[in-house]
Protein backbone atom coordinates (compact mmCIF):
# COMPACT_ATOMS: atom_id res chain seq x y z
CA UNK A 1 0.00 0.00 0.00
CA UNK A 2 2.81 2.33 1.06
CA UNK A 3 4.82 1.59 -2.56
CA UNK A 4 1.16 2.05 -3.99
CA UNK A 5 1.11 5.83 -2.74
CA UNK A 6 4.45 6.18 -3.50
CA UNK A 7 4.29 5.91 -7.30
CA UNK A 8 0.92 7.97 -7.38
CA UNK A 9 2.88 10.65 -5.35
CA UNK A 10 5.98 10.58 -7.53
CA UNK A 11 3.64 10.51 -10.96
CA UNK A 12 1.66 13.18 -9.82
CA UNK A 13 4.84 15.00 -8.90
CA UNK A 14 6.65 14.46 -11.89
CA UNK A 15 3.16 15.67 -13.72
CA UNK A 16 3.25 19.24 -11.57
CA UNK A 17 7.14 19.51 -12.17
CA UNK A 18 6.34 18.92 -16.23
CA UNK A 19 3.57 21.27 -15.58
CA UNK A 20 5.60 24.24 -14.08
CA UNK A 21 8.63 23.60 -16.41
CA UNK A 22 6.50 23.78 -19.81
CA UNK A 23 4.53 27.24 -18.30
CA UNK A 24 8.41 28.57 -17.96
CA UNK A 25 9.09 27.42 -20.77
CA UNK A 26 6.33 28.79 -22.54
CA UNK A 27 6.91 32.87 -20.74
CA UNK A 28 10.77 32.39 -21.22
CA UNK A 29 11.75 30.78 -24.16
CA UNK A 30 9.76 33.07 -26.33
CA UNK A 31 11.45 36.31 -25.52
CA UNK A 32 14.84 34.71 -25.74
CA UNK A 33 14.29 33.73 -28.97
CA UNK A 34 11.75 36.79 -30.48
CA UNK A 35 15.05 38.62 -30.80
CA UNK A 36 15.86 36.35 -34.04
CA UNK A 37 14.07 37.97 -36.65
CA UNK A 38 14.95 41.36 -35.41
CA UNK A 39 18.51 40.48 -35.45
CA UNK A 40 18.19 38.98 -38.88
CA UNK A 41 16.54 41.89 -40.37
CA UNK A 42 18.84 44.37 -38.81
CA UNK A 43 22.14 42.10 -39.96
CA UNK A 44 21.01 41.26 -43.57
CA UNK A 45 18.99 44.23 -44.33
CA UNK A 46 19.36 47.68 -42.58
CA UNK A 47 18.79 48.89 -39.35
CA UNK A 48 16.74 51.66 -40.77
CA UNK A 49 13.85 49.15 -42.20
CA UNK A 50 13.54 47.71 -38.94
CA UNK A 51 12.88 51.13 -37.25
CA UNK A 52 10.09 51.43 -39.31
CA UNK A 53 9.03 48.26 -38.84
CA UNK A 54 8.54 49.07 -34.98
CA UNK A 55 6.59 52.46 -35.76
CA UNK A 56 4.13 50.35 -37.57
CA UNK A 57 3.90 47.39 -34.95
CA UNK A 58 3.26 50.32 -32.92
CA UNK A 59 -0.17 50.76 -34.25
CA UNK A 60 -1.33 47.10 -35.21
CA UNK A 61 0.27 45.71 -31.82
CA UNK A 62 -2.09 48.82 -30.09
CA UNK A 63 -5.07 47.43 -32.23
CA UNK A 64 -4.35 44.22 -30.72
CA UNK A 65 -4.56 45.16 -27.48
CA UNK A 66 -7.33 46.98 -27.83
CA UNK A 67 -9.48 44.60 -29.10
CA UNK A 68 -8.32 42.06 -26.97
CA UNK A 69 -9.82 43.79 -24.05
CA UNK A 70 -8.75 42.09 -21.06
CA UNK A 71 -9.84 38.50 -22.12
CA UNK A 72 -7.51 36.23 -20.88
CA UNK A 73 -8.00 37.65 -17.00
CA UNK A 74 -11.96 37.80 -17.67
CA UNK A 75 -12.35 34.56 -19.49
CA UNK A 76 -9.72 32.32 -16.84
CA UNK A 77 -12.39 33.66 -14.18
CA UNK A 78 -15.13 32.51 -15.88
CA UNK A 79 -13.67 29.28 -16.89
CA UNK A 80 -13.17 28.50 -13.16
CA UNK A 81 -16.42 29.89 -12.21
CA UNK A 82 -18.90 27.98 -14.61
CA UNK A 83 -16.56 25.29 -16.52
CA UNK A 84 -19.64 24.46 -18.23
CA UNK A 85 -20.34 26.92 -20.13
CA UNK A 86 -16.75 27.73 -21.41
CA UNK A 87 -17.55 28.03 -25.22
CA UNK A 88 -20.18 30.01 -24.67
CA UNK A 89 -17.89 32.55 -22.91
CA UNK A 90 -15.30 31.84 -25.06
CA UNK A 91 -16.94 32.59 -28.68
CA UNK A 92 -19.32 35.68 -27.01
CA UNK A 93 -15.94 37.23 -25.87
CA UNK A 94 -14.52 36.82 -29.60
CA UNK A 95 -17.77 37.69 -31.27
CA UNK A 96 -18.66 41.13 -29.00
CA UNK A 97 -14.26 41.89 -29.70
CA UNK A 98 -15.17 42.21 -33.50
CA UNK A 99 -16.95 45.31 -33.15
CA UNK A 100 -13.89 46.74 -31.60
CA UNK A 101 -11.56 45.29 -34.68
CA UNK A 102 -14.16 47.34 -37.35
CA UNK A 103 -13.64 50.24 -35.10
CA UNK A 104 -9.78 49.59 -35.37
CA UNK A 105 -9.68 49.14 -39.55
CA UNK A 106 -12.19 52.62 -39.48
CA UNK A 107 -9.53 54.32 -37.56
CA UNK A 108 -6.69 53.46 -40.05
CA UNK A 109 -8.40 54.51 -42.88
CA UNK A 110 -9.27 57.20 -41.05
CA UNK A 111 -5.56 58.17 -40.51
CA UNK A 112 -4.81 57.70 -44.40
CA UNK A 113 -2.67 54.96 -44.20
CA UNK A 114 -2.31 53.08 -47.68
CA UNK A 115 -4.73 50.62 -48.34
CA UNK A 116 -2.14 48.13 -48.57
CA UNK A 117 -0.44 49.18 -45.79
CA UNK A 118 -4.07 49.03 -43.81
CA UNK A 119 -4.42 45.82 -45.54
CA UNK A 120 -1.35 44.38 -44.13
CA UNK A 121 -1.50 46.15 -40.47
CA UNK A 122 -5.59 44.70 -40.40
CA UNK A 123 -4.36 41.56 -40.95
CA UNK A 124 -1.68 41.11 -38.55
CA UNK A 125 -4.01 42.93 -35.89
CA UNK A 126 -6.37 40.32 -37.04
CA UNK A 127 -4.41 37.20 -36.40
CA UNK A 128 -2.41 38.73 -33.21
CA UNK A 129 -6.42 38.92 -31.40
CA UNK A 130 -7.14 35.63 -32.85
CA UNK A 131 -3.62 34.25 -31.53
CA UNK A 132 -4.28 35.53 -28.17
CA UNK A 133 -7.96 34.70 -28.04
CA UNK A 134 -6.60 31.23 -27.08
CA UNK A 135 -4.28 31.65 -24.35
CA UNK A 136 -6.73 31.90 -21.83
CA UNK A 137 -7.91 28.48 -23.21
CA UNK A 138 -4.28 27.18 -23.22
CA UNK A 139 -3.49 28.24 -19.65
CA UNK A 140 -7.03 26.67 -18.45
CA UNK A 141 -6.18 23.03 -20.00
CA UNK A 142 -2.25 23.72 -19.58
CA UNK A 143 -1.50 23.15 -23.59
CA UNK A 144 1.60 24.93 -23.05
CA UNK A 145 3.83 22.58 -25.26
CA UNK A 146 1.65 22.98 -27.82
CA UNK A 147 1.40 26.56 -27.98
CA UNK A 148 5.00 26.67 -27.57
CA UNK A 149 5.42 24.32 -30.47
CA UNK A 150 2.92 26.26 -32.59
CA UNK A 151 5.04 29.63 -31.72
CA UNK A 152 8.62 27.99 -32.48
CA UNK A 153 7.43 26.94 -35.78
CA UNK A 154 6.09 30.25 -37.08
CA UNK A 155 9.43 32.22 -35.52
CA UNK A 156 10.84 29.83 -37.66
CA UNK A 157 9.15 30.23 -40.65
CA UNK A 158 9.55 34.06 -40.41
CA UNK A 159 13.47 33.60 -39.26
CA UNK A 160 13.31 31.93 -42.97
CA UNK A 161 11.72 34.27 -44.40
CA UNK A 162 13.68 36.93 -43.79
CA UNK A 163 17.04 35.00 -44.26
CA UNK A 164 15.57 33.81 -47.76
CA UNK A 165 14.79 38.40 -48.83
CA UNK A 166 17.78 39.30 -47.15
CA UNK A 167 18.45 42.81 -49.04
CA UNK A 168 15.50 42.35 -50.99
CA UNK A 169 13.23 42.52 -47.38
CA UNK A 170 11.30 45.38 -47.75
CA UNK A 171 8.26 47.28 -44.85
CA UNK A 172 5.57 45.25 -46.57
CA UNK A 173 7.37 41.76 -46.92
CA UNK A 174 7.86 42.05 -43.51
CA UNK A 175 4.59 43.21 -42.36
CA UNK A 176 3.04 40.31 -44.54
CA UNK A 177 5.14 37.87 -42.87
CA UNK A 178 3.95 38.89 -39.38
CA UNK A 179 0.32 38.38 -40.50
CA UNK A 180 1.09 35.66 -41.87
CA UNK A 181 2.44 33.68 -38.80
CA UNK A 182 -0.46 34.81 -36.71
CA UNK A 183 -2.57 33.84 -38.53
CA UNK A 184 -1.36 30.36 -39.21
CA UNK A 185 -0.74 30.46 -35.37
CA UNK A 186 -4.59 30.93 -34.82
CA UNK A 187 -5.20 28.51 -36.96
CA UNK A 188 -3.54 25.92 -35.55
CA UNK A 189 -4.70 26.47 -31.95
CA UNK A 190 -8.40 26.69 -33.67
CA UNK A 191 -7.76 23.04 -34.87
CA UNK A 192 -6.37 22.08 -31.24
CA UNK A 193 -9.34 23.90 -29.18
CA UNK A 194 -12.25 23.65 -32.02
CA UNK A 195 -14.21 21.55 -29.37
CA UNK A 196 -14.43 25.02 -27.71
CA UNK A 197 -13.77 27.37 -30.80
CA UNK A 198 -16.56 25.69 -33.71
CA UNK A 199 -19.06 24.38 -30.84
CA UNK A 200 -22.49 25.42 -31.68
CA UNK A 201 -23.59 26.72 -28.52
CA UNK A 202 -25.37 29.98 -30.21
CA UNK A 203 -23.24 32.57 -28.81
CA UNK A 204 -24.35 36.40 -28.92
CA UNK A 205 -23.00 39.85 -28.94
CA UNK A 206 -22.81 40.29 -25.42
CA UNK A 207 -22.08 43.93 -24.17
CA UNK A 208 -21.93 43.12 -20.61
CA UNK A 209 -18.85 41.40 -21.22
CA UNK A 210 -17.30 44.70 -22.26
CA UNK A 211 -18.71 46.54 -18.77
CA UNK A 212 -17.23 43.29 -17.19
CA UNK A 213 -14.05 43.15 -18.41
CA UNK A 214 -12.61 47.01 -18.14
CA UNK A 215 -10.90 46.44 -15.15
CA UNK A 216 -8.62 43.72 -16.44
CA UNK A 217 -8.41 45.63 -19.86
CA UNK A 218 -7.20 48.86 -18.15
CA UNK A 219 -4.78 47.62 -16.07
CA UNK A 220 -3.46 45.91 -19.36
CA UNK A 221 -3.39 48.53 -21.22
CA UNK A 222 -1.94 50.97 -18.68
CA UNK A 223 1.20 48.53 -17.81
CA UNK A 224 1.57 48.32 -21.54
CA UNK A 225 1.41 51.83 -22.01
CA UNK A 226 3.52 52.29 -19.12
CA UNK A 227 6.22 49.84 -20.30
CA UNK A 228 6.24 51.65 -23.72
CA UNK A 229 5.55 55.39 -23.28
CA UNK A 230 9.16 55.99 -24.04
CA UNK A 231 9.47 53.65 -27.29
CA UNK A 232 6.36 55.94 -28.61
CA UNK A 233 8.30 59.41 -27.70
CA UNK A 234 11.79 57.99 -29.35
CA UNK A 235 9.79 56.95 -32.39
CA UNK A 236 8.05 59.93 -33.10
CA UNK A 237 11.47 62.24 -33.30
CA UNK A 238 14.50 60.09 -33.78
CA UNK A 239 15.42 58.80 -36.98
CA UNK A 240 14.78 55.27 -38.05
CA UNK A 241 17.86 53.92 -37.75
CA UNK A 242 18.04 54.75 -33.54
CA UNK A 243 14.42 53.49 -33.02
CA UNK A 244 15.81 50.50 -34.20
CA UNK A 245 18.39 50.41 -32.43
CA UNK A 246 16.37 51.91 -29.20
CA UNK A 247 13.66 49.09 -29.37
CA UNK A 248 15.87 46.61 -29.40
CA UNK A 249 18.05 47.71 -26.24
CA UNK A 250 14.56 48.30 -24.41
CA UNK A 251 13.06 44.80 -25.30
CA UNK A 252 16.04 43.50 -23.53
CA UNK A 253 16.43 45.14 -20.02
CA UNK A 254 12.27 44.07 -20.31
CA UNK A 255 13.46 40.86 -20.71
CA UNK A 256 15.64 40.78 -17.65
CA UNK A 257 12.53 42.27 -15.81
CA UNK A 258 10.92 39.38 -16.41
CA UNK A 259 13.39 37.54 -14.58
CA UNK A 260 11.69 38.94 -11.14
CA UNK A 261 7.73 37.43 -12.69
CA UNK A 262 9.64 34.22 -13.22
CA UNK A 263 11.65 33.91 -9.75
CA UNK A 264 8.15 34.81 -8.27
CA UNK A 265 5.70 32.62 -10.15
CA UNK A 266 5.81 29.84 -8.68
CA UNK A 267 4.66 31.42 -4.98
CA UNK A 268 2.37 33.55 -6.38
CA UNK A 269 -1.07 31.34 -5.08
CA UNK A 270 1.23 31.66 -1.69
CA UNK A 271 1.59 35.52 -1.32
CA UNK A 272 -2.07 35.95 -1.40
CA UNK A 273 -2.62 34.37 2.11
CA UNK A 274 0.78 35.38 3.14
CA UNK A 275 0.49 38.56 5.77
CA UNK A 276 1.61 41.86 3.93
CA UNK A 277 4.80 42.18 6.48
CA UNK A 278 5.62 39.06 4.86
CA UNK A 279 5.31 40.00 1.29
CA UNK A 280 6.94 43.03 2.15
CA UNK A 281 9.87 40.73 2.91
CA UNK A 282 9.96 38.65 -0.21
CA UNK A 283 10.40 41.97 -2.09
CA UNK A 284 13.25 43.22 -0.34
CA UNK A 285 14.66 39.90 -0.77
CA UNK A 286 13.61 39.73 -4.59
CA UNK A 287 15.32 42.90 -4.71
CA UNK A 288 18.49 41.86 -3.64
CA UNK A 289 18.51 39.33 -6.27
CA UNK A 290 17.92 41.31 -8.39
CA UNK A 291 21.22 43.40 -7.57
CA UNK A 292 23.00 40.10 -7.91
CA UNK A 293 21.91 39.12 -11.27
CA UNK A 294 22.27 42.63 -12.31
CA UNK A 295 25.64 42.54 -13.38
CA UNK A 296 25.78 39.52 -15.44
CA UNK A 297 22.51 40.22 -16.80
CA UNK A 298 23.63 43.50 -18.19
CA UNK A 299 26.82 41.90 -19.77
CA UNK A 300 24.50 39.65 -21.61
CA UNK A 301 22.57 42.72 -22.64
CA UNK A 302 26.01 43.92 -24.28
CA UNK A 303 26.92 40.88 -25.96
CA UNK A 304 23.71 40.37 -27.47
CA UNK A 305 24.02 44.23 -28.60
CA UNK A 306 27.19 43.24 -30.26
CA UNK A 307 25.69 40.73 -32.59
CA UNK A 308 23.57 43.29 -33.83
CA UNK A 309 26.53 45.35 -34.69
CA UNK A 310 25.37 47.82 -31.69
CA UNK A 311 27.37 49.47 -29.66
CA UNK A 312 25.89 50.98 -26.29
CA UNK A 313 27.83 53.58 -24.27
CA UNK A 314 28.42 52.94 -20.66
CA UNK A 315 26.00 55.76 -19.30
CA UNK A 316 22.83 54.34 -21.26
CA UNK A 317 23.85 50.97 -19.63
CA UNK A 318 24.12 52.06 -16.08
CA UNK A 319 20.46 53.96 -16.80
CA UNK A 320 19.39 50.69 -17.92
CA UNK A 321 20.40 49.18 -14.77
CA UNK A 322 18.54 51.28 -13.06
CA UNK A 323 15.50 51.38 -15.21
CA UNK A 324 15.28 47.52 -13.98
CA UNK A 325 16.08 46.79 -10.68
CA UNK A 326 12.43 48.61 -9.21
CA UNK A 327 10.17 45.80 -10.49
CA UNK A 328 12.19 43.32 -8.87
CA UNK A 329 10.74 45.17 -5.34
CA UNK A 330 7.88 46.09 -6.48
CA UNK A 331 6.10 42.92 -8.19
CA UNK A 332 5.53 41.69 -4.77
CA UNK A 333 3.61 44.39 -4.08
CA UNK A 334 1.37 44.35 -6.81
CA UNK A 335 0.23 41.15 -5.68
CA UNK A 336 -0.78 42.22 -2.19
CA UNK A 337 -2.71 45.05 -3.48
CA UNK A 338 -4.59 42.74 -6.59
CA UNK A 339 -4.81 40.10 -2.60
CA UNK A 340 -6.66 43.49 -1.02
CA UNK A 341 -8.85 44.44 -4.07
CA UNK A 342 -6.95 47.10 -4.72
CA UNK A 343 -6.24 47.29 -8.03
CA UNK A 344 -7.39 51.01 -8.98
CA UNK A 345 -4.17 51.89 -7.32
CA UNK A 346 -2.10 49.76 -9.24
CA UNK A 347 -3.96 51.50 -12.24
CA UNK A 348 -3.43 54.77 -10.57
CA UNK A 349 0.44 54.15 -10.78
CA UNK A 350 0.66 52.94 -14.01
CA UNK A 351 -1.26 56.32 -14.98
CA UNK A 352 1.70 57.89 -12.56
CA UNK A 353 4.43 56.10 -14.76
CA UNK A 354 3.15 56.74 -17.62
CA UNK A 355 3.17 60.93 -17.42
CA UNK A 356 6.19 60.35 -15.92
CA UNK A 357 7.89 59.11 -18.21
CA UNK A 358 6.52 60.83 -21.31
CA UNK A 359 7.10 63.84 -19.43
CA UNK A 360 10.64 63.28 -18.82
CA UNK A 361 11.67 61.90 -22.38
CA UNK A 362 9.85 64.98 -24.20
CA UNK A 363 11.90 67.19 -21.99
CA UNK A 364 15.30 65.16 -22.27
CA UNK A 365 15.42 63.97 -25.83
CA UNK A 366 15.97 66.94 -27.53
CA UNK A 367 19.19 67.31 -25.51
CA UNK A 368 20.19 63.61 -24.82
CA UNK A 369 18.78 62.16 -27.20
CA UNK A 370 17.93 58.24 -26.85
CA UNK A 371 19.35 58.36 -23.55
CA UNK A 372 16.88 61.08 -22.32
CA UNK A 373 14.04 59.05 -23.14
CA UNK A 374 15.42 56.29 -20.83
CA UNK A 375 16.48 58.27 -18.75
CA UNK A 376 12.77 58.89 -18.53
CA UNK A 377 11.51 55.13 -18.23
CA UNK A 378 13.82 54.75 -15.21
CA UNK A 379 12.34 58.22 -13.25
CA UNK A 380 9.48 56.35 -14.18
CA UNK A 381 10.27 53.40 -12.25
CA UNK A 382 11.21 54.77 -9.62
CA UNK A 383 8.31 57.30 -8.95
CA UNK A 384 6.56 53.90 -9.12
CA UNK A 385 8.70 52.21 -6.59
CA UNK A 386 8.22 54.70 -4.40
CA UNK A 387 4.69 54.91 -4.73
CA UNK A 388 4.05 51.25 -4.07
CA UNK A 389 6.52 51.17 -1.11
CA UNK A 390 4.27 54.02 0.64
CA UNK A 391 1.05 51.94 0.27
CA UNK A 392 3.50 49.05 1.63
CA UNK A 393 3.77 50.69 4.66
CA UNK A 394 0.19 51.66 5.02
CA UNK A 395 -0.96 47.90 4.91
CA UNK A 396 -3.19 46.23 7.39
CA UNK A 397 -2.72 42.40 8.67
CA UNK A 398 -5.13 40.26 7.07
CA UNK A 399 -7.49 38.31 9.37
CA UNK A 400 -6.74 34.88 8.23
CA UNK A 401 -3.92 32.55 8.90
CA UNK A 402 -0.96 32.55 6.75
CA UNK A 403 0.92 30.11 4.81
CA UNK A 404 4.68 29.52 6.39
CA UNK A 405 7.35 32.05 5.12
CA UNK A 406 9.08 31.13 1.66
CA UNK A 407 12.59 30.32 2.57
């Protein structure tokens, strides 16, 4: 009986351990290897083209957002709360988002943008909402080696692409490939989840779902926004050639951000029925590892730099130090307040970060140039650091028990 338990415990371990390694693998493996194509284009065409490459993923990758609005929080909460009727929710949420893509291709023609241009940027808006239409469906049923799979192959396929045009790569090409890949992306996870995605369970527009699912689309877009405020500001007065190089130094001190969601993960059902003392503790001590992977983290930064053929002076690097070391404190925190129902004020500081930022690269740039506009991300940090350390302090003890401290 005893070796009986034993080899359900160790099977059902071994299933949690594949579980958690194939989510990691999913959020980590990804960014690591996004940079690919943007290496590619910037080594075998110009750095120039893929400037304006990022000033028009500006808009569709906006779209996308937009119209995605908030599903993935609003439809894992409904999942959990009625299981049963999860393709209901899960084609009214898709249907109701249409009206919001229309709105999306009125505003580009609105703008004058090319019809092929607003062709090209509908369609790749078009497949990045269909794409991410699924992932609250993969996270629910834990397909993460699927989607993984699915996202490998089409960074392949446009890593090939591009390698194939080389010099002959031009904004449009490259645009097309992008739709492309999302597309075929959505298709595939359509096939894998068409139980859920082709059911016929008659679902409506349904306009509540829009009322309902604000709060998670806010605080999505504000972090995005947040995250990105200075990207916009470089790319509307620097030269092609710099936003290229810009976006790519900013996508990878993001990256090592990330590195404080991933250490943290894995406790995160734990800090919200740990006391807020406590979580104040994990982020000091998240924190500190963050100063100790801060060195060798930024000396990846500069190699990977190199093979781009960029070179990044030693100021901009110690700003980018400092534009990432506050999330590794303040991630914590964000969990205790989302634990307390308090997530206007985590909206209420992205807002904060946001003006701050924009603020400070409008009035920097001109002088400093790229550097003044992250020079402007990290004051934006750190207003934000600040501001979620004083609603630290002003915590009260939860009633309940807590779990036991993580060691």
């Amino acid at each position: 009986m005893q070796r009986f338990f034993t080899i359900i415990t160790s099977a059902k371990l071994r299933r949690r351990g594949t579980q958690i390694v194939t989510s990691a693998a999913n959020a980590l493996l990804l960014p690591l290897l996004n940079p690919i194509v943007s290496l590619l284009v910037v080594r075998l065409a110009t750095p120039a083209l893929w400037g304006e490459f990022v000033a028009a993923a500006i808009i569709a990758q906006l779209g996308a957002h937009i119209v995605g609005w908030g599903n993935k929080e609003y439809l894992l909460r409904e999942f959990s709360l009625h299981p049963a009727q999860i393709a209901r929710a899960w084609q009214s949420s898709l249907l109701t988002r249409l009206l919001l893509f229309v709105a999306f291709c009125v505003v580009l023609l609105a703008l004058g943008v090319a019809p092929l241009r607003t062709l090209l940027l509908a369609l790749w808006c078009a497949g990045m909402v269909l794409d991410q239409s699924f992932d609250a469906l993969v996270q629910f049923r834990r397909a993460f080696v699927f989607a993984l799979i699915v996202d490998i192959c089409a960074l392949v396929a446009m890593a090939g692409g591009v390698g194939w045009l080389g010099r002959g790569l031009t904004l449009d090409l490259l645009l097309a490939m992008f739709a492309l890949a999302s597309l075929a992306s959505a298709a595939a996870l359509a096939l894998r989840f068409r139980a859920v995605a082709f059911a016929p369970r008659h679902a409506a527009l349904d306009f509540g779902y829009l009322r309902a699912a604000l709060p998670f689309f806010l605080l999505g877009l504000s972090g995005m926004l947040q995250s990105r405020a200075d990207l916009y500001v470089v790319n509307a007065f620097m030269p092609r050639a710099e936003v290229a190089q810009y976006q790519v130094l900013t996508n990878l001190l993001i990256y090592v951000q990330t590195a404080a969601y991933l250490v943290l993960a894995p406790f995160a059902k734990s800090i919200y029925r740990l006391p807020n003392v406590t979580v104040t503790r994990i982020a000091l001590r998240l924190f500190t590892l963050g100063l100790a992977l801060l060195a060798p983290a930024l000396g990846a930064v500069v190699v990977t730099l190199k093979l781009y053929g960029f070179t990044v002076a030693p100021t901009l690097l110690l700003i980018g130090g400092l534009f990432v070391m506050p999330a590794f404190f303040y991630l914590p925190i964000i969990y205790g307040l989302y634990r307390a129902g308090r997530q206007n004020e985590v909206l209420a500081v992205n807002l904060v970060g946001i003006g701050v930022s924009v603020g400070v690269s409008v009035l920097l740039l001109p002088y400093l140039g790229s550097l003044g506009a992250l020079i402007g991300s990290a004051t934006a940090q750190w207003v934000m650091l600040a501001m979620y350390g004083a609603r630290s302090r002003g915590w009260r003890e939860r009633d309940a028990d807590a779990l036991p401290q993580l060691s």
